[in-house]
ModelCIF file with pLDDT and N, C-alpha, C, O atoms, coordinates in Angstrom:
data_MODEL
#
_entry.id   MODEL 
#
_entity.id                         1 
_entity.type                       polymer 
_entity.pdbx_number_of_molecules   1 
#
_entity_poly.entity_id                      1 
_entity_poly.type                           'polypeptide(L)' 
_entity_poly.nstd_linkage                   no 
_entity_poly.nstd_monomer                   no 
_entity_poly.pdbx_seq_one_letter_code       
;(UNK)(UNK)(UNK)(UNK)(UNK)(UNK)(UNK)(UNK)(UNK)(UNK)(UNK)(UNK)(UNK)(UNK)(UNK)(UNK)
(UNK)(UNK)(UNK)(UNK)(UNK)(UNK)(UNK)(UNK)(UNK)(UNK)(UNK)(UNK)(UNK)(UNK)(UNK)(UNK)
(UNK)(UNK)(UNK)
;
_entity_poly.pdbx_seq_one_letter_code_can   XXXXXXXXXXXXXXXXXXXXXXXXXXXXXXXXXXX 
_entity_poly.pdbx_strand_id                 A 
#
loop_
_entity_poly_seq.entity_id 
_entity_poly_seq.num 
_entity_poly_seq.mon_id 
_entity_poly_seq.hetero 
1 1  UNK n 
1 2  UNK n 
1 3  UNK n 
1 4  UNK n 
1 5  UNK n 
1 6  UNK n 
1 7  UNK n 
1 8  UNK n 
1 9  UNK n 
1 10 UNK n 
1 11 UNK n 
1 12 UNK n 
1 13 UNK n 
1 14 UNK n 
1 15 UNK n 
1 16 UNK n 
1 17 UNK n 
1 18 UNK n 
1 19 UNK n 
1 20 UNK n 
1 21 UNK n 
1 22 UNK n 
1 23 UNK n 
1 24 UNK n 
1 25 UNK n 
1 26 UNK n 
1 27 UNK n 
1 28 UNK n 
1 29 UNK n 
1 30 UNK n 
1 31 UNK n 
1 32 UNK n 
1 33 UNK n 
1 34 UNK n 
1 35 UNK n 
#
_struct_asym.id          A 
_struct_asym.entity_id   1 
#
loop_
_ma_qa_metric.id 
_ma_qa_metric.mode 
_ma_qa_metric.name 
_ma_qa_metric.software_group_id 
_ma_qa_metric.type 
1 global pLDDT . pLDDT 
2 local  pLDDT . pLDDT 
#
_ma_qa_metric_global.metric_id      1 
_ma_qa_metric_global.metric_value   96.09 
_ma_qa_metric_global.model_id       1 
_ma_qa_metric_global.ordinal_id     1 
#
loop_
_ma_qa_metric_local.label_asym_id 
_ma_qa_metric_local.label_comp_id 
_ma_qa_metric_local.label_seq_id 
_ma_qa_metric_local.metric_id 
_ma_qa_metric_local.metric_value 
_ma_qa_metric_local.model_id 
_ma_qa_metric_local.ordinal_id 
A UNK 1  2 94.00 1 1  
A UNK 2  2 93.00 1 2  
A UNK 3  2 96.00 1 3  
A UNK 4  2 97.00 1 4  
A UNK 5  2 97.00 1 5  
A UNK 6  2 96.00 1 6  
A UNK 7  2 98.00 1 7  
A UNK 8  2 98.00 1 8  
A UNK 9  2 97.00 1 9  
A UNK 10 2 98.00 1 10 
A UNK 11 2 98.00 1 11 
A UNK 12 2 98.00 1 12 
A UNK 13 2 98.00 1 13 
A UNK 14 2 98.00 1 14 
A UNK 15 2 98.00 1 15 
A UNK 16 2 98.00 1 16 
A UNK 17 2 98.00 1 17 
A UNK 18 2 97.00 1 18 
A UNK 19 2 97.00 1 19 
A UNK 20 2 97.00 1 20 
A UNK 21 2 96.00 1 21 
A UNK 22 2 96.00 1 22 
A UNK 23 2 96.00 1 23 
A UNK 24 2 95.00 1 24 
A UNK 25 2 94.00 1 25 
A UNK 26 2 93.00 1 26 
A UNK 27 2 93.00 1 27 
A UNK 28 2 96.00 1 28 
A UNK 29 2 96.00 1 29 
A UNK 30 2 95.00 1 30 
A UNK 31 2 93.00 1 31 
A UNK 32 2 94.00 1 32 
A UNK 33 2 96.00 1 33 
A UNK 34 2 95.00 1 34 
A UNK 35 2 94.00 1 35 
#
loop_
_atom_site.group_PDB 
_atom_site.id 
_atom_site.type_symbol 
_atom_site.label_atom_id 
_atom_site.label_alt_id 
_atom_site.label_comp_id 
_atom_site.label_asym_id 
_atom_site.label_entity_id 
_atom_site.label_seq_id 
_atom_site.pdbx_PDB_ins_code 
_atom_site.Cartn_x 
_atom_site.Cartn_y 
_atom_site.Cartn_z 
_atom_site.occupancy 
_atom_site.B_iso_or_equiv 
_atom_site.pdbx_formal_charge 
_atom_site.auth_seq_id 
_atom_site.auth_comp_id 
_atom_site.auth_asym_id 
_atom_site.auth_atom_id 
_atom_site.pdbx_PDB_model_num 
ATOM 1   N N  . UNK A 1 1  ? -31.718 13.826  2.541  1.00 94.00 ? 1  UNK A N  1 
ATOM 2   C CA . UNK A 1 1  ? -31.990 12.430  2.868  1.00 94.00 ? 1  UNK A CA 1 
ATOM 3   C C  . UNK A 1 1  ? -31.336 11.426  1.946  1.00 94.00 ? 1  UNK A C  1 
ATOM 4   O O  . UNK A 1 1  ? -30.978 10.362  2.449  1.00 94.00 ? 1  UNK A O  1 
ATOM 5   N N  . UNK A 1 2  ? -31.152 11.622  0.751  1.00 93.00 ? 2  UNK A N  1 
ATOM 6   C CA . UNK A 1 2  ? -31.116 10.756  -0.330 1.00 93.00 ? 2  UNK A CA 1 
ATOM 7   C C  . UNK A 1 2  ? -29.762 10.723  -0.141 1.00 93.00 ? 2  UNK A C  1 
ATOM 8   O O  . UNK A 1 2  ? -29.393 9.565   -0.334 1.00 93.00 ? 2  UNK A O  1 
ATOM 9   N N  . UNK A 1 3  ? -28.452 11.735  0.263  1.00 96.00 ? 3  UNK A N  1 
ATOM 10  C CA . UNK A 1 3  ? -27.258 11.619  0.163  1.00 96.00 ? 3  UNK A CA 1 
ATOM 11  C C  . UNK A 1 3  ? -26.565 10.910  1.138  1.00 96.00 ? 3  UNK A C  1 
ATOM 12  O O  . UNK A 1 3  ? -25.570 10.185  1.120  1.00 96.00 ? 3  UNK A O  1 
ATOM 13  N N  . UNK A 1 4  ? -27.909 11.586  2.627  1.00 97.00 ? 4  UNK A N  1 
ATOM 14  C CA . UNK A 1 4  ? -26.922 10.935  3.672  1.00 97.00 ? 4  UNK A CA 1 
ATOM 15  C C  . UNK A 1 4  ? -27.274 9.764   3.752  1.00 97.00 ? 4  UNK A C  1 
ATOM 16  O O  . UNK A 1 4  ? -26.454 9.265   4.523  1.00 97.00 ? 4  UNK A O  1 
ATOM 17  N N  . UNK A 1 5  ? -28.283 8.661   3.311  1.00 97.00 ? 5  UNK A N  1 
ATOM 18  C CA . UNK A 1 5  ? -28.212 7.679   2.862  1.00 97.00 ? 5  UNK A CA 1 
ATOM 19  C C  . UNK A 1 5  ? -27.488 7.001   2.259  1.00 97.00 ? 5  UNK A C  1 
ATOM 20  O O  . UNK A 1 5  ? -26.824 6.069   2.712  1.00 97.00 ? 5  UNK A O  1 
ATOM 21  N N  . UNK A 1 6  ? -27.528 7.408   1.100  1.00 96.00 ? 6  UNK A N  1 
ATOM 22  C CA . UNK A 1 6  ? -26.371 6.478   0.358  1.00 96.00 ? 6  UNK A CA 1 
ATOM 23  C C  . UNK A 1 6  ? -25.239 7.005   1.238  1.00 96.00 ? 6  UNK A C  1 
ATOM 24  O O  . UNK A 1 6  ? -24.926 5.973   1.832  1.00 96.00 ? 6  UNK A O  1 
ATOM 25  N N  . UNK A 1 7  ? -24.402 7.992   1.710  1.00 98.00 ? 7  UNK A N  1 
ATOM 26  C CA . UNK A 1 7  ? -23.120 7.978   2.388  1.00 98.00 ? 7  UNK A CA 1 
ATOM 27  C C  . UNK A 1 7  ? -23.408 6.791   3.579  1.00 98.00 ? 7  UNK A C  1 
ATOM 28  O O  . UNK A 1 7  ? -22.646 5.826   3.641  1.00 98.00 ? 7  UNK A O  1 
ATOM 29  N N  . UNK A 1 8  ? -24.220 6.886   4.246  1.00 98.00 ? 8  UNK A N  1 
ATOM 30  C CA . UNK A 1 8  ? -24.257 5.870   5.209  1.00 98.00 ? 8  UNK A CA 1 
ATOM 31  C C  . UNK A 1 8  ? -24.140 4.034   4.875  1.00 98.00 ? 8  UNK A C  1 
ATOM 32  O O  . UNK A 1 8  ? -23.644 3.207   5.641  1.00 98.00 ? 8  UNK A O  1 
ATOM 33  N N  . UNK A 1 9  ? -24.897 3.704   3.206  1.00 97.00 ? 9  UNK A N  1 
ATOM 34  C CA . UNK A 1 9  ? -24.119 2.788   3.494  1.00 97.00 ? 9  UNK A CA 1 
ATOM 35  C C  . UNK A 1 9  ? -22.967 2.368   2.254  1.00 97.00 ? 9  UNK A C  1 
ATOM 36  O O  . UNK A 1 9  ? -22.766 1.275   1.725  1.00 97.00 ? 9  UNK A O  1 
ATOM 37  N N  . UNK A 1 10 ? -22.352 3.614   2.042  1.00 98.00 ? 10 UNK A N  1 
ATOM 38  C CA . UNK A 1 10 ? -20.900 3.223   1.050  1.00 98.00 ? 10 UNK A CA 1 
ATOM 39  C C  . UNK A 1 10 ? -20.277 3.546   2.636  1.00 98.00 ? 10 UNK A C  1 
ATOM 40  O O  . UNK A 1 10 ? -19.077 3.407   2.398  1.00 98.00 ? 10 UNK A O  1 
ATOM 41  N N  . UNK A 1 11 ? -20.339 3.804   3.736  1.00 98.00 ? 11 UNK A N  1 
ATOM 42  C CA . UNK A 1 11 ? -19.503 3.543   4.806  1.00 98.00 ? 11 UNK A CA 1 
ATOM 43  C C  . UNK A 1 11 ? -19.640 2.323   5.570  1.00 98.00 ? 11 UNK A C  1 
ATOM 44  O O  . UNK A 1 11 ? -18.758 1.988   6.361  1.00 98.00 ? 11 UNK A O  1 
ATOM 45  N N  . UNK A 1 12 ? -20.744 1.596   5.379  1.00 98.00 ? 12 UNK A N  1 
ATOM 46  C CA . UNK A 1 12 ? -21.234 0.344   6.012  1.00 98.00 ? 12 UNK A CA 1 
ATOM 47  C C  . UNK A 1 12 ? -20.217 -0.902  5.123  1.00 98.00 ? 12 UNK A C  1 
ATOM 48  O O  . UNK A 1 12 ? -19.624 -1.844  5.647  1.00 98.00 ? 12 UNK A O  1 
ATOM 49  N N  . UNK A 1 13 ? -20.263 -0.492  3.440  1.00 98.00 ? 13 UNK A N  1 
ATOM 50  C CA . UNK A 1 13 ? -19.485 -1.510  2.744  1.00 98.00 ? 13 UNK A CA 1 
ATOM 51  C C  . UNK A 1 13 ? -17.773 -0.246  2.973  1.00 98.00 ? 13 UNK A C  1 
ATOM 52  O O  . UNK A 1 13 ? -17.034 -0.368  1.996  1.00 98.00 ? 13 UNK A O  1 
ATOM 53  N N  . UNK A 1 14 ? -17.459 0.345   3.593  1.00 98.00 ? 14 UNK A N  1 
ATOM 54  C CA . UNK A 1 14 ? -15.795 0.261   3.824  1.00 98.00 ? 14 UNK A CA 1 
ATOM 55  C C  . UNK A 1 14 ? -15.634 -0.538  5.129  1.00 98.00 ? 14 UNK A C  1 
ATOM 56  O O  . UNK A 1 14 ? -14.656 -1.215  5.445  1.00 98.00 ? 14 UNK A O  1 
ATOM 57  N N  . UNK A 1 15 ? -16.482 -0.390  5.658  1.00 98.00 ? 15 UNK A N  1 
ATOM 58  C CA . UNK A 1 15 ? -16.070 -0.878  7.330  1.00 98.00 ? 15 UNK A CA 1 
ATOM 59  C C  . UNK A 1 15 ? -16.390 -2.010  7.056  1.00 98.00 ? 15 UNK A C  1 
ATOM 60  O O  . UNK A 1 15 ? -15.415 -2.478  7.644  1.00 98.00 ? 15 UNK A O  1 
ATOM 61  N N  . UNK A 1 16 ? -17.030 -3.126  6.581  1.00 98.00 ? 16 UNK A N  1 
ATOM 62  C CA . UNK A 1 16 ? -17.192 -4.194  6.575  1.00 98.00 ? 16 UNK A CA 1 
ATOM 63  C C  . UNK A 1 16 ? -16.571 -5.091  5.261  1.00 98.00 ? 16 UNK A C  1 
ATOM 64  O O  . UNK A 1 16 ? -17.028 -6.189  4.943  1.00 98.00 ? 16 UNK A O  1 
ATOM 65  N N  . UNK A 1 17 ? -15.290 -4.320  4.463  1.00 98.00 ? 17 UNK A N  1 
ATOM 66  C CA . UNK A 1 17 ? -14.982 -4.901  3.314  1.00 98.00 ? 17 UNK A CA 1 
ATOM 67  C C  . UNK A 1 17 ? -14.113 -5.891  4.029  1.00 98.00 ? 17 UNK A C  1 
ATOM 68  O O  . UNK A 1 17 ? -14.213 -7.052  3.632  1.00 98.00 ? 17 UNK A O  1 
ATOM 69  N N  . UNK A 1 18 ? -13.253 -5.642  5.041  1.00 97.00 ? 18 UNK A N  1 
ATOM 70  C CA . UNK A 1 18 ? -11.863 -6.650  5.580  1.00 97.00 ? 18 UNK A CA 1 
ATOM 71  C C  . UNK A 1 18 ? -12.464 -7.514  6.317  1.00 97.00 ? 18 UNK A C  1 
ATOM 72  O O  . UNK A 1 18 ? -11.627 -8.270  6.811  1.00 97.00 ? 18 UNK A O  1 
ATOM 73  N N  . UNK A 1 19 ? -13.622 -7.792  6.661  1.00 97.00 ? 19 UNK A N  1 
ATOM 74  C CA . UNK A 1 19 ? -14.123 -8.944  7.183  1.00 97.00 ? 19 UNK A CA 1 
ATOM 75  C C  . UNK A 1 19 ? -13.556 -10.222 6.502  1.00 97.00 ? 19 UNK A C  1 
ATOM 76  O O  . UNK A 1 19 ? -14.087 -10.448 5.414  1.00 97.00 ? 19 UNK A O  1 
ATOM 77  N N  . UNK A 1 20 ? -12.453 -11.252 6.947  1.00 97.00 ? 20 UNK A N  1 
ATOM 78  C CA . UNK A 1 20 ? -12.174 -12.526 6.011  1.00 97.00 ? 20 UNK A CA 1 
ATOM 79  C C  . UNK A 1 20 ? -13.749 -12.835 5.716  1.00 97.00 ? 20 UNK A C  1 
ATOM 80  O O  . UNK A 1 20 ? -14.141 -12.387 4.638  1.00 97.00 ? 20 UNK A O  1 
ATOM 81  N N  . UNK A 1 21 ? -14.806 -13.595 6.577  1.00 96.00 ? 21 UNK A N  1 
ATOM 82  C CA . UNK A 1 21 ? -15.753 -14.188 5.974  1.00 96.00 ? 21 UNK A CA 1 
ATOM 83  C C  . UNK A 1 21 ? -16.173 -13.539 5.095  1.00 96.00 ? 21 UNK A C  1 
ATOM 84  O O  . UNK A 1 21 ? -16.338 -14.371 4.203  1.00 96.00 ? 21 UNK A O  1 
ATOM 85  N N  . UNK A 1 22 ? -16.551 -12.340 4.617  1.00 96.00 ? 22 UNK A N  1 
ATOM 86  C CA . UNK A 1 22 ? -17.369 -12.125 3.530  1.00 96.00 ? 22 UNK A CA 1 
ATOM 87  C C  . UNK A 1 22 ? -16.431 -11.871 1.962  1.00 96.00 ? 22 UNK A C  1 
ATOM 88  O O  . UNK A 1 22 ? -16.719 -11.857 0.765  1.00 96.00 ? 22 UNK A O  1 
ATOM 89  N N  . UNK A 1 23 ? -15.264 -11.702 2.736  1.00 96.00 ? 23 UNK A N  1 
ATOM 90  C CA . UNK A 1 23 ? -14.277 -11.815 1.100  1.00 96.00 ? 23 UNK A CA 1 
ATOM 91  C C  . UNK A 1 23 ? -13.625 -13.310 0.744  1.00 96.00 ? 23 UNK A C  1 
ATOM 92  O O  . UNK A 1 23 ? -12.905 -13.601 -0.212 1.00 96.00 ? 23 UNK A O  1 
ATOM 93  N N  . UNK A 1 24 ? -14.140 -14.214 1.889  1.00 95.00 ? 24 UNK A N  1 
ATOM 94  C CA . UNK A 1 24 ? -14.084 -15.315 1.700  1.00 95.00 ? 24 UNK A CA 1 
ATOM 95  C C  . UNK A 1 24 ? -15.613 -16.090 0.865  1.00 95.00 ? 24 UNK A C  1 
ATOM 96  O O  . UNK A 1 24 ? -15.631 -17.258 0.476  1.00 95.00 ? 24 UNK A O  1 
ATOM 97  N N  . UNK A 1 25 ? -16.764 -15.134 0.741  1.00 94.00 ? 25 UNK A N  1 
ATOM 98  C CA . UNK A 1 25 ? -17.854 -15.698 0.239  1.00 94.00 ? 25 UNK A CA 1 
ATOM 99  C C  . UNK A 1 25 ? -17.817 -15.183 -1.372 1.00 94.00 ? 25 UNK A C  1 
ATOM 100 O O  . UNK A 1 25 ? -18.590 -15.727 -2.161 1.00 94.00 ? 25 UNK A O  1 
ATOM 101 N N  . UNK A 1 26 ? -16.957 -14.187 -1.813 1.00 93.00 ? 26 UNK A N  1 
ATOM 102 C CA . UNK A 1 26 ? -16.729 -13.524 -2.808 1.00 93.00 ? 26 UNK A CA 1 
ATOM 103 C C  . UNK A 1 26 ? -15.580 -14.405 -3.510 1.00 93.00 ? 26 UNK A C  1 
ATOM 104 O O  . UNK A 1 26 ? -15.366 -14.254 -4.713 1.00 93.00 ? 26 UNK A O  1 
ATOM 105 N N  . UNK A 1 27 ? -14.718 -15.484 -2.617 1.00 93.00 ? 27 UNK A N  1 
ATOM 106 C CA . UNK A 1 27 ? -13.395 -16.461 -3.538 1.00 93.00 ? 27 UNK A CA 1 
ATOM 107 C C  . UNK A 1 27 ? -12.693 -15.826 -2.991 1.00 93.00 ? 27 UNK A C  1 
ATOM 108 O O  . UNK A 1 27 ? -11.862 -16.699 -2.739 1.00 93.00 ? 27 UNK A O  1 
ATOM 109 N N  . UNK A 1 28 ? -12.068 -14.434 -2.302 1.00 96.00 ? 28 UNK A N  1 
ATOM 110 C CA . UNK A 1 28 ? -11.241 -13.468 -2.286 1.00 96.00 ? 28 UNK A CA 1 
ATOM 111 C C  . UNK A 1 28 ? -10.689 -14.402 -0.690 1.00 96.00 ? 28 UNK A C  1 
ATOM 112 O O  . UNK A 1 28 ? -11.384 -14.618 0.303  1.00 96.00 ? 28 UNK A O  1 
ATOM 113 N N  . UNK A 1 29 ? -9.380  -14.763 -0.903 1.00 96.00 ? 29 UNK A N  1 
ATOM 114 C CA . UNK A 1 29 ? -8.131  -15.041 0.163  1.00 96.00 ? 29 UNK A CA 1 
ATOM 115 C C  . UNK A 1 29 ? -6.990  -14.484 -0.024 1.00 96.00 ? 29 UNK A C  1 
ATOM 116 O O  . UNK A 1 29 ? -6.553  -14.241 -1.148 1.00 96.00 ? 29 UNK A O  1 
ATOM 117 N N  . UNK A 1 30 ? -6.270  -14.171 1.251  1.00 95.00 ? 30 UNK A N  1 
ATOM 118 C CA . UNK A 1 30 ? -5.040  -14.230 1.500  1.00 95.00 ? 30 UNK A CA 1 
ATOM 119 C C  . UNK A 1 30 ? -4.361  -12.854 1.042  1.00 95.00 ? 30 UNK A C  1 
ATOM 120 O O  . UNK A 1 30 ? -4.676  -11.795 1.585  1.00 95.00 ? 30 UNK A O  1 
ATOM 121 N N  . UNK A 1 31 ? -3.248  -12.935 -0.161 1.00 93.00 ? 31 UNK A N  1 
ATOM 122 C CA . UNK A 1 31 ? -3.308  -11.648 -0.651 1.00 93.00 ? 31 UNK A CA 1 
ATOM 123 C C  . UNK A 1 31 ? -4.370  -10.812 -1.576 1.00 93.00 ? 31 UNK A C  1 
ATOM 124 O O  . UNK A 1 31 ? -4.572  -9.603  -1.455 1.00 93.00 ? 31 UNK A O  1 
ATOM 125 N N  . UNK A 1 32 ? -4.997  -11.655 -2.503 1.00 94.00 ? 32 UNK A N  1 
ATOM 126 C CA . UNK A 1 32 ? -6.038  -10.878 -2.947 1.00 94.00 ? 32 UNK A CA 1 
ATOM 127 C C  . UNK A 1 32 ? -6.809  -10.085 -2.246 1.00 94.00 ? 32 UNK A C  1 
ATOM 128 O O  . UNK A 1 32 ? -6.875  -8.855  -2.249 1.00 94.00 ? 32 UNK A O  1 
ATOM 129 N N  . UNK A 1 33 ? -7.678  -11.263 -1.342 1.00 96.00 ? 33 UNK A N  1 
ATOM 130 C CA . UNK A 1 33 ? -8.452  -10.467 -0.111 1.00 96.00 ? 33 UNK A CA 1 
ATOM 131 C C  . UNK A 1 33 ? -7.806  -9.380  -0.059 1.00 96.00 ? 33 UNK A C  1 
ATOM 132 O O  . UNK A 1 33 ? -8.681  -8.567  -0.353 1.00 96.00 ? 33 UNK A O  1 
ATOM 133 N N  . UNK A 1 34 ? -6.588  -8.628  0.167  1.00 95.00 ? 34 UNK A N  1 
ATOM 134 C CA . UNK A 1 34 ? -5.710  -7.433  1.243  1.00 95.00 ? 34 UNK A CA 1 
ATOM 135 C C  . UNK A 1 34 ? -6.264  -6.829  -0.331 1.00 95.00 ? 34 UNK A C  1 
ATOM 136 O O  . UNK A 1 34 ? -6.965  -5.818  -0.279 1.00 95.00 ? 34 UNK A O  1 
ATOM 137 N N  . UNK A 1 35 ? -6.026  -7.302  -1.438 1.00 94.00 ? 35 UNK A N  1 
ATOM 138 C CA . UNK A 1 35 ? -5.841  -6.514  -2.631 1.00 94.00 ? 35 UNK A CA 1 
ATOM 139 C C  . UNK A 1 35 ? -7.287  -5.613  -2.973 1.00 94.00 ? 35 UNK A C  1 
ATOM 140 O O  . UNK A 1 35 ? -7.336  -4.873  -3.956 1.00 94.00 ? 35 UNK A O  1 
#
């Protein structure tokens, strides 16, 4: 339980890192953002 948990959401933050809005709430644009 405890693993497939945490795997479930270090896959929730890959799939949702390239979202512009939320690397836009972090300062992160343009090329950084990609970076």
């Amino acid at each position: 339980g405890s693993s497939y948990e945490e795997c479930r959401a270090e896959c929730v933050a890959l799939y949702l890192v390239d979202v512009p809005e939320i690397l836009k709430i972090f300062s992160y644009e343009g090329e950084e953002a990609e970076i």
